[in-house]
C-alpha atoms as a PDB file:
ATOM      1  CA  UNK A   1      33.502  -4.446   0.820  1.00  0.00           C
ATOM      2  CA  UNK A   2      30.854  -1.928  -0.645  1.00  0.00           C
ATOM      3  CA  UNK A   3      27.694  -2.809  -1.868  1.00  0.00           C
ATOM      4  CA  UNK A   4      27.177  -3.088  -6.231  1.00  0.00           C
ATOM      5  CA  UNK A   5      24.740  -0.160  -7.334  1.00  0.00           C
ATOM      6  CA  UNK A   6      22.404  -2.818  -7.476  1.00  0.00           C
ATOM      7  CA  UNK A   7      22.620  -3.572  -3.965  1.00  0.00           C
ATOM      8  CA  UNK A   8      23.391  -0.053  -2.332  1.00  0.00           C
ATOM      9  CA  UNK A   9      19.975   1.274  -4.262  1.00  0.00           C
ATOM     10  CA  UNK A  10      16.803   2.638  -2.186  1.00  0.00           C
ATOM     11  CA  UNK A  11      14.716   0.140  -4.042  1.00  0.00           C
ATOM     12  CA  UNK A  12      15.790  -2.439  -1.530  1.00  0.00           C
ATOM     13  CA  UNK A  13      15.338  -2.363   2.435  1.00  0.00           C
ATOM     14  CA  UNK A  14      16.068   0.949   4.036  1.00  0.00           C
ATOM     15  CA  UNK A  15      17.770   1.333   7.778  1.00  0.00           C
ATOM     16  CA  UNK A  16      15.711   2.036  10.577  1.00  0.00           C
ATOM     17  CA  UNK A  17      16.964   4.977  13.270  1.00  0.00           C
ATOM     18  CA  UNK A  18      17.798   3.041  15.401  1.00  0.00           C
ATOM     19  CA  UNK A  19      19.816   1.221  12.831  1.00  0.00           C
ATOM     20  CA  UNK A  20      21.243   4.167  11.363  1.00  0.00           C
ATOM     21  CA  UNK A  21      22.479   5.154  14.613  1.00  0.00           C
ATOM     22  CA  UNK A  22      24.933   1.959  15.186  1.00  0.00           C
ATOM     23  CA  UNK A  23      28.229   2.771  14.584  1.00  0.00           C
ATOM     24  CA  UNK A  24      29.818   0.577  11.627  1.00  0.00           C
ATOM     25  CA  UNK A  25      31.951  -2.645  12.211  1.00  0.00           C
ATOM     26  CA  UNK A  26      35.748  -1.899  11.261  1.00  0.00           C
ATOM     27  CA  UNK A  27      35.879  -5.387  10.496  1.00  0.00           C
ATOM     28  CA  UNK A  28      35.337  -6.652   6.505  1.00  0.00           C
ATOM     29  CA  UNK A  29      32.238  -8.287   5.514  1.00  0.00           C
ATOM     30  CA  UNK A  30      33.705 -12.208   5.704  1.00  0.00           C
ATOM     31  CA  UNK A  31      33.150 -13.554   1.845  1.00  0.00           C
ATOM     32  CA  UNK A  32      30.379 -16.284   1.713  1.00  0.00           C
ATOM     33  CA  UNK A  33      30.548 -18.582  -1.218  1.00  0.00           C
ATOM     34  CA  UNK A  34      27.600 -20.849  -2.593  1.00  0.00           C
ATOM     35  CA  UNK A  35      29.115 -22.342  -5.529  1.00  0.00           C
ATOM     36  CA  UNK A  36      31.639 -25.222  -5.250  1.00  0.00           C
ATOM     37  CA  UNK A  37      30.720 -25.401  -1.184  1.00  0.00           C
ATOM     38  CA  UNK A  38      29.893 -28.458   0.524  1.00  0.00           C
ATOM     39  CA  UNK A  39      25.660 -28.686   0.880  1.00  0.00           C
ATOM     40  CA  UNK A  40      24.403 -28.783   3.773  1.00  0.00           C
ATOM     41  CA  UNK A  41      20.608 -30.447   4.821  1.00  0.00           C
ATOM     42  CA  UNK A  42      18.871 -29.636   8.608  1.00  0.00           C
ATOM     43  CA  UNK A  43      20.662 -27.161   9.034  1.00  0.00           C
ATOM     44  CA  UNK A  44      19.964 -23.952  11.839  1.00  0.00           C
ATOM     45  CA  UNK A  45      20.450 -21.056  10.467  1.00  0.00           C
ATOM     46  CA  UNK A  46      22.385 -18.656  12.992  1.00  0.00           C
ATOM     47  CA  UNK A  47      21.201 -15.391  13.567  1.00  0.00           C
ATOM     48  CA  UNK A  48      23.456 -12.526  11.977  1.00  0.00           C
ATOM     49  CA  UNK A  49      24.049  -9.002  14.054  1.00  0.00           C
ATOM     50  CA  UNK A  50      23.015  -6.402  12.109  1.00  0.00           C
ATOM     51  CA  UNK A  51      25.835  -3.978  10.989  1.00  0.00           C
ATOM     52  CA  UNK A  52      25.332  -0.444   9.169  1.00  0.00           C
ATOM     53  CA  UNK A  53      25.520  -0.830   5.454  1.00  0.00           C
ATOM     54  CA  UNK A  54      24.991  -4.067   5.319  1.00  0.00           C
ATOM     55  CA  UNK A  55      22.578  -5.836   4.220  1.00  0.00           C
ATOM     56  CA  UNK A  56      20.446  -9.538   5.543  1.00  0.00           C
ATOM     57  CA  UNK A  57      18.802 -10.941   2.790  1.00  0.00           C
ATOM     58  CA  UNK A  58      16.551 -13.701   3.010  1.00  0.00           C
ATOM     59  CA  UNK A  59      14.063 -15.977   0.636  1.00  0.00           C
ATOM     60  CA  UNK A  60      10.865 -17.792   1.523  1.00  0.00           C
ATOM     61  CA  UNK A  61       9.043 -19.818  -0.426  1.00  0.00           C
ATOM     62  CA  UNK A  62       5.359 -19.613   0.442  1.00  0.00           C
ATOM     63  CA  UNK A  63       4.758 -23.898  -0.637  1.00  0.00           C
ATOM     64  CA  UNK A  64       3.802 -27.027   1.031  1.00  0.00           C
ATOM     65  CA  UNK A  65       6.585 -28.902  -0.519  1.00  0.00           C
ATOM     66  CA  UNK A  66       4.993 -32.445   0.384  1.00  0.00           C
ATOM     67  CA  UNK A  67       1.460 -31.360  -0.967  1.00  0.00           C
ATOM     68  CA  UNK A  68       2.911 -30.388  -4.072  1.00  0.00           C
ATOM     69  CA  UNK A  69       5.293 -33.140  -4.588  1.00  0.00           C
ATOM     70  CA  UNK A  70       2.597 -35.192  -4.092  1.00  0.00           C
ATOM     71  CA  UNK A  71      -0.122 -33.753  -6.508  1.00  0.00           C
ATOM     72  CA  UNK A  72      -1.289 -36.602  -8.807  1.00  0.00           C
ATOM     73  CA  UNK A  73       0.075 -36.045 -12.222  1.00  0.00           C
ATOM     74  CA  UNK A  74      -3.006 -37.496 -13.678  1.00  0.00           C
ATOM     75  CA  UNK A  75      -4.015 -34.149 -13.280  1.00  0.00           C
ATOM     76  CA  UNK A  76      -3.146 -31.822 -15.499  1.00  0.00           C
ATOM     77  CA  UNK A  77      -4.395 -28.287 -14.175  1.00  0.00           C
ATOM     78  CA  UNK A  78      -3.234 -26.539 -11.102  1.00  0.00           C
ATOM     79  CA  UNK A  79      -0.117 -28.453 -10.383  1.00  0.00           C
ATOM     80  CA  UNK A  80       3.316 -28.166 -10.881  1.00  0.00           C
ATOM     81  CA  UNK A  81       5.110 -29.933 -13.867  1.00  0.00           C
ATOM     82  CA  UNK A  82       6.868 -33.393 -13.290  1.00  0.00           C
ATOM     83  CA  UNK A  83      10.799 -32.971 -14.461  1.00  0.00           C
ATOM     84  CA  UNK A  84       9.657 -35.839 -16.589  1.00  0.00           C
ATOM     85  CA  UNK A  85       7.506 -33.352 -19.053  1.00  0.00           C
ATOM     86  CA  UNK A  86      10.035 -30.559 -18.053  1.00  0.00           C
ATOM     87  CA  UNK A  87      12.893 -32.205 -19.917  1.00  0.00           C
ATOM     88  CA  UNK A  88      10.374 -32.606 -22.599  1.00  0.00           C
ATOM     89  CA  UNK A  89       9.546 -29.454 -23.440  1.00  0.00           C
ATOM     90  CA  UNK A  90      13.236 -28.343 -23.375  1.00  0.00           C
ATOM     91  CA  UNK A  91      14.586 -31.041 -25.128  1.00  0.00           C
ATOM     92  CA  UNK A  92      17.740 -31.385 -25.380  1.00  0.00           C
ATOM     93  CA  UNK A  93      18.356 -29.228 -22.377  1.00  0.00           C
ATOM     94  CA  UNK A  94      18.196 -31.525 -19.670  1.00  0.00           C
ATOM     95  CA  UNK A  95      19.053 -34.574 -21.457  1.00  0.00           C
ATOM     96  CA  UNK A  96      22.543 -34.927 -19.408  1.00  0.00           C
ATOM     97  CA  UNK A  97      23.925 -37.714 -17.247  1.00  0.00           C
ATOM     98  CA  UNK A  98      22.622 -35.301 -14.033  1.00  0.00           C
ATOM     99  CA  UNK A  99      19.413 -34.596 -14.852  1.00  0.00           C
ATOM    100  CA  UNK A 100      18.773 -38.210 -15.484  1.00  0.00           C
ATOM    101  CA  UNK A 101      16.514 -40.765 -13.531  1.00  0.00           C
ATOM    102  CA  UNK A 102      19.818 -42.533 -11.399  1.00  0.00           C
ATOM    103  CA  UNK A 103      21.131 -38.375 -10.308  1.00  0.00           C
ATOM    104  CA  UNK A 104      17.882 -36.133 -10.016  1.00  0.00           C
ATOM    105  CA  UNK A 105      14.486 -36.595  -8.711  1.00  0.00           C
ATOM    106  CA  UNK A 106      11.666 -37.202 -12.213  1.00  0.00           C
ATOM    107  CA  UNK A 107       8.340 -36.322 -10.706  1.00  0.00           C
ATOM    108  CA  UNK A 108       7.311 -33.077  -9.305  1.00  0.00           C
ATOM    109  CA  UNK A 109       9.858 -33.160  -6.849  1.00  0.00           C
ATOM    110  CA  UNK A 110      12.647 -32.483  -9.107  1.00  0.00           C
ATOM    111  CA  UNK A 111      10.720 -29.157 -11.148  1.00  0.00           C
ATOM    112  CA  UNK A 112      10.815 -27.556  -7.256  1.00  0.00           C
ATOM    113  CA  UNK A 113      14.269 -28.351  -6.581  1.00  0.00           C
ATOM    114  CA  UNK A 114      15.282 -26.464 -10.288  1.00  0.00           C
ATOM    115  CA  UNK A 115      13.286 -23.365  -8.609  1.00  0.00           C
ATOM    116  CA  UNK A 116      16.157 -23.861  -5.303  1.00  0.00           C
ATOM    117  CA  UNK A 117      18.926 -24.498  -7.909  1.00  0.00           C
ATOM    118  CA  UNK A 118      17.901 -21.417 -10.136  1.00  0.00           C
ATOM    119  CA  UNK A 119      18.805 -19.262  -7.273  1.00  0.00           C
ATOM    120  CA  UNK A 120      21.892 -20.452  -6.257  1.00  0.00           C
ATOM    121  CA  UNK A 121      23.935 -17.395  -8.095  1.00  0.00           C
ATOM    122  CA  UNK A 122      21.670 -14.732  -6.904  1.00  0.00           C
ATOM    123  CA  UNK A 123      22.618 -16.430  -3.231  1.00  0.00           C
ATOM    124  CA  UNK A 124      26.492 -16.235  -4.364  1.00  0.00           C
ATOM    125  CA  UNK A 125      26.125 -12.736  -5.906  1.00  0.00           C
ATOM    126  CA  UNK A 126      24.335 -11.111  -2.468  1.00  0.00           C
ATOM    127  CA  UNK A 127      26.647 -13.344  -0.291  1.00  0.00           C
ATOM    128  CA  UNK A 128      29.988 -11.798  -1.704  1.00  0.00           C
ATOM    129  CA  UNK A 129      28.293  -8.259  -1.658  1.00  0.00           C
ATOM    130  CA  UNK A 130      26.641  -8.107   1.779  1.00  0.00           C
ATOM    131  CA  UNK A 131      28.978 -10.928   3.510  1.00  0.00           C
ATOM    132  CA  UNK A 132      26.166 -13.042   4.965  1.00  0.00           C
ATOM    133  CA  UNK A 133      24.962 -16.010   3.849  1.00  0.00           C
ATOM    134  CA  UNK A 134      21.031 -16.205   2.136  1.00  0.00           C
ATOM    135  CA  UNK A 135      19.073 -18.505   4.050  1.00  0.00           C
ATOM    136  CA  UNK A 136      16.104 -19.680   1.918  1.00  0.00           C
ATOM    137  CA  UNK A 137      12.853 -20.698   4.364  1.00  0.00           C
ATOM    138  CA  UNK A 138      10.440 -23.048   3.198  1.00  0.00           C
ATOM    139  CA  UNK A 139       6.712 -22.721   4.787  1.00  0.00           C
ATOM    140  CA  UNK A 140       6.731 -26.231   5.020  1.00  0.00           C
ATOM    141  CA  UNK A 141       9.808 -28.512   3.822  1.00  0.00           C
ATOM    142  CA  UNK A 142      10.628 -31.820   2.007  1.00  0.00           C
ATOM    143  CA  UNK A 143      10.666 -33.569   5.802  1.00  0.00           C
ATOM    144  CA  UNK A 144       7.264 -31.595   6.469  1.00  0.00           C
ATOM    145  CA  UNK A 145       8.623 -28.756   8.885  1.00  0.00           C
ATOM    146  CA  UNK A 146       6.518 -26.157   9.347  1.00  0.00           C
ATOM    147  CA  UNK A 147       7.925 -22.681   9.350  1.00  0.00           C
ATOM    148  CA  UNK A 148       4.996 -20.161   9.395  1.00  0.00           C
ATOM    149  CA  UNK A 149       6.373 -16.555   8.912  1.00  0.00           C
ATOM    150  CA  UNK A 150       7.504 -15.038  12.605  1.00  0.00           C
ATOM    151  CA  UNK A 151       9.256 -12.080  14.168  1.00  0.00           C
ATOM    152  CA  UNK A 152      12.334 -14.410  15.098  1.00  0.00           C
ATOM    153  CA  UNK A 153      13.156 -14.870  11.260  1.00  0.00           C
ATOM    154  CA  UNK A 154      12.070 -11.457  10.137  1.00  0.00           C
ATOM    155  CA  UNK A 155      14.556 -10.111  12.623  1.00  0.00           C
ATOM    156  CA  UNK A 156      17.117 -11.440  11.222  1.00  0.00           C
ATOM    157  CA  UNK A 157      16.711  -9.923   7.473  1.00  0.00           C
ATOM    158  CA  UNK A 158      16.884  -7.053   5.893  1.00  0.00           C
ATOM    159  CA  UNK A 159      15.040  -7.467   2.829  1.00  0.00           C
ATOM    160  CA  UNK A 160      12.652 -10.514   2.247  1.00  0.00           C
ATOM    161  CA  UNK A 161      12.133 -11.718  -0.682  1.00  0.00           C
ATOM    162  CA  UNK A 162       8.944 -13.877  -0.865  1.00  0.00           C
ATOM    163  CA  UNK A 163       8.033 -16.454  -3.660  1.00  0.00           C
ATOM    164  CA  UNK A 164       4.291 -16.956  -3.868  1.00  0.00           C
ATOM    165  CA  UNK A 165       4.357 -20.427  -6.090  1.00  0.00           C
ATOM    166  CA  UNK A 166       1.994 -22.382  -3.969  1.00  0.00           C
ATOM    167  CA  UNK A 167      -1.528 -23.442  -5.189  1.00  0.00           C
ATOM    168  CA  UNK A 168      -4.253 -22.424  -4.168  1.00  0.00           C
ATOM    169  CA  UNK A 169      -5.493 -25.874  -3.552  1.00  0.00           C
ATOM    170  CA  UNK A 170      -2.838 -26.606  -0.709  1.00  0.00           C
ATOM    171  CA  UNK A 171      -4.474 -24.612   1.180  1.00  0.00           C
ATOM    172  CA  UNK A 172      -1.852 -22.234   2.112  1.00  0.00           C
ATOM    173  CA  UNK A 173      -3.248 -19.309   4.530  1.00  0.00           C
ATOM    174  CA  UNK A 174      -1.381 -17.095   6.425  1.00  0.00           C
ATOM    175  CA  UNK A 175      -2.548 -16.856  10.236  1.00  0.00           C
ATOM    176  CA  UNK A 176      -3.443 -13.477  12.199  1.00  0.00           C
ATOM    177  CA  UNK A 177       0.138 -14.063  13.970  1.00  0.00           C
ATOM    178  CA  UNK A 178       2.310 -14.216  10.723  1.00  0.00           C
ATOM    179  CA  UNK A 179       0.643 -10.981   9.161  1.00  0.00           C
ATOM    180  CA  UNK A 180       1.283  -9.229  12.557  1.00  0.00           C
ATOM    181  CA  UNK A 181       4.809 -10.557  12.054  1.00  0.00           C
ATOM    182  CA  UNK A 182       4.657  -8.916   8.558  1.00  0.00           C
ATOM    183  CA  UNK A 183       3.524  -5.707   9.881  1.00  0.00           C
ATOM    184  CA  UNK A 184       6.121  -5.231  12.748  1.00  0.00           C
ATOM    185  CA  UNK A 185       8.472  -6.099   9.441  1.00  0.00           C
ATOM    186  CA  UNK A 186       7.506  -3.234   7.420  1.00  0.00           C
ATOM    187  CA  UNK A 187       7.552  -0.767  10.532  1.00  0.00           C
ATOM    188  CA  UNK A 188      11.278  -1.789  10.289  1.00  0.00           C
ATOM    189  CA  UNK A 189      11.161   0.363   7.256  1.00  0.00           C
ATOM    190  CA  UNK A 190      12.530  -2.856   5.708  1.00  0.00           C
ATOM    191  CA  UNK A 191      10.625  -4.227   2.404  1.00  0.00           C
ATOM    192  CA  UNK A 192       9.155  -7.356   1.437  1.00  0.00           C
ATOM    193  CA  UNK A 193       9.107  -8.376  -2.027  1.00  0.00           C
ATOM    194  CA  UNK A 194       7.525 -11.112  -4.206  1.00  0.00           C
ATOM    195  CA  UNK A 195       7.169 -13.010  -6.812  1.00  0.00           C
ATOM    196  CA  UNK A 196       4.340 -14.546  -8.308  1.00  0.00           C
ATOM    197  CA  UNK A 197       0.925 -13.923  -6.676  1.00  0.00           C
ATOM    198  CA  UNK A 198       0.348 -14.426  -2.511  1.00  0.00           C
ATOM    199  CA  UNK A 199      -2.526 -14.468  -0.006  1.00  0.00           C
ATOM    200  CA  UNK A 200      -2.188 -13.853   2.991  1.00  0.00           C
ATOM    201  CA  UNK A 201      -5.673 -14.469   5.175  1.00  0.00           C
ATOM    202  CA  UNK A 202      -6.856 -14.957   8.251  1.00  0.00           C
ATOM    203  CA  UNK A 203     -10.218 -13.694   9.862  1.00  0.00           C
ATOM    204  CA  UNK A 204     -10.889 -11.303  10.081  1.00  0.00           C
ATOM    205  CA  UNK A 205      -7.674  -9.905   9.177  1.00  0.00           C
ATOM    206  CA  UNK A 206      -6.455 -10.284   5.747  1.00  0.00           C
ATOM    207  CA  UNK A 207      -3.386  -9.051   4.016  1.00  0.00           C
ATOM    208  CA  UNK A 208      -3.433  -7.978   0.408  1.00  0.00           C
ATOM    209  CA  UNK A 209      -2.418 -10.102  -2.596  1.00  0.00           C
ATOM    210  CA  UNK A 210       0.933  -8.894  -3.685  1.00  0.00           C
ATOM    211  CA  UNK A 211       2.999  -9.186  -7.197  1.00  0.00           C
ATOM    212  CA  UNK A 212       6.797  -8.808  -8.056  1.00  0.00           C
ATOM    213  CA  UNK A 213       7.840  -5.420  -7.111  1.00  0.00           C
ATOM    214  CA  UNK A 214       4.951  -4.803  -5.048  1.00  0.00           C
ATOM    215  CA  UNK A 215       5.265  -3.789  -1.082  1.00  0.00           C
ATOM    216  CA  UNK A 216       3.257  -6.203   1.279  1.00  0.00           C
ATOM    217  CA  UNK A 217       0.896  -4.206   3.239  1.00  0.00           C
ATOM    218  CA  UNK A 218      -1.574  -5.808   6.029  1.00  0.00           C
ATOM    219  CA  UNK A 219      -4.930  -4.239   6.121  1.00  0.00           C
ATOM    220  CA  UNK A 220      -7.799  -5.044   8.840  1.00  0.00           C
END
């Protein structure tokens, strides 16, 4: 199955030599579909083989979800929305059997699960394209995992696409170990993208603040 123009395009990650080099699979991309499939939670993602023309696409969210769930919402600046004000700015929107109090979560909580849920088609679209799944990362989960960026998940995508929504007040710094991580990444010749605005620090190394369309590059 070939990529969409979309897909195929340069502006995405680009193949290595080494890469370029291994032969191509005979065997078609298997079709991975989001919508309408049983969800899944604590789940391992498996590592993929790479194959030539294909790409691994993969989505990290740079948050502490717990520290932002948790935010007091008697304070109004430099905190996420609760899905409580969300459904009242978009009135009538929301205002559906699902997005009510007895099926989906009213605080905080539930405004970071409609950032998963917007995402579910661009998951679907690349899925059906590439013929691997998206895993989305979390630097730290609903159950508190911590998954700091590292080589093992970086070598298993292609392109990363990194959402930078965390506050500044949790705290969120990236250690001398994940920006090495991010530079053996780029030598790849594989690109990271975000969205939203990112720090990555750690003395005395730092890495510099990146926006949407914007190539992460570490600098000493």
């Amino acid at each position: 199955m070939g990529l969409s123009p979309v897909l195929a395009g340069s502006a995405f990650a680009q193949m290595s030599t080494e890469e370029v080099d291994t032969p191509s699979s005979p065997q078609k991309p298997q079709r991975t579909v989001v919508a309408n499939s049983p969800r899944t939670y604590n789940q391992i993602n498996q590592p993929h083989k790479y194959v030539a023309g294909r790409k691994r696409f993969s989505i990290y969210w740079t948050w502490s979800y717990p520290w932002e769930a948790n935010r007091d919402v008697a304070e109004l600046d430099n905190r996420f929305s609760t899905m409580t004000e969300v459904r009242r700015v978009a009135w009538p929107r929301y205002e559906k059997p699902e997005w009510s109090e007895r099926a989906f979560l009213q605080g905080i909580a539930g405004t970071l699960e409609l950032f998963h849920l917007s995402i579910l088609r661009f998951q679907n679209m690349v899925s059906e394209a590439t013929g691997y799944p998206v895993p989305v990362y979390q630097r730290i989960d609903q159950a508190g995992q911590r998954l700091p960026l590292n080589d093992q998940m970086l070598s298993d995508t292609d392109t990363l696409l990194i959402f930078g929504l965390d506050h500044m007040t949790t705290e969120q710094e990236a250690s001398a170990e994940e920006i090495e991580a991010v530079r053996n990444f780029l030598k790849r010749e594989a690109r990271a993208w975000s969205s939203g605005h990112i720090t990555m620090s750690a003395p005395p190394l730092t890495c510099k603040s990146v926006t949407r369309n914007t190539r992460i590059t570490a600098i000493p």
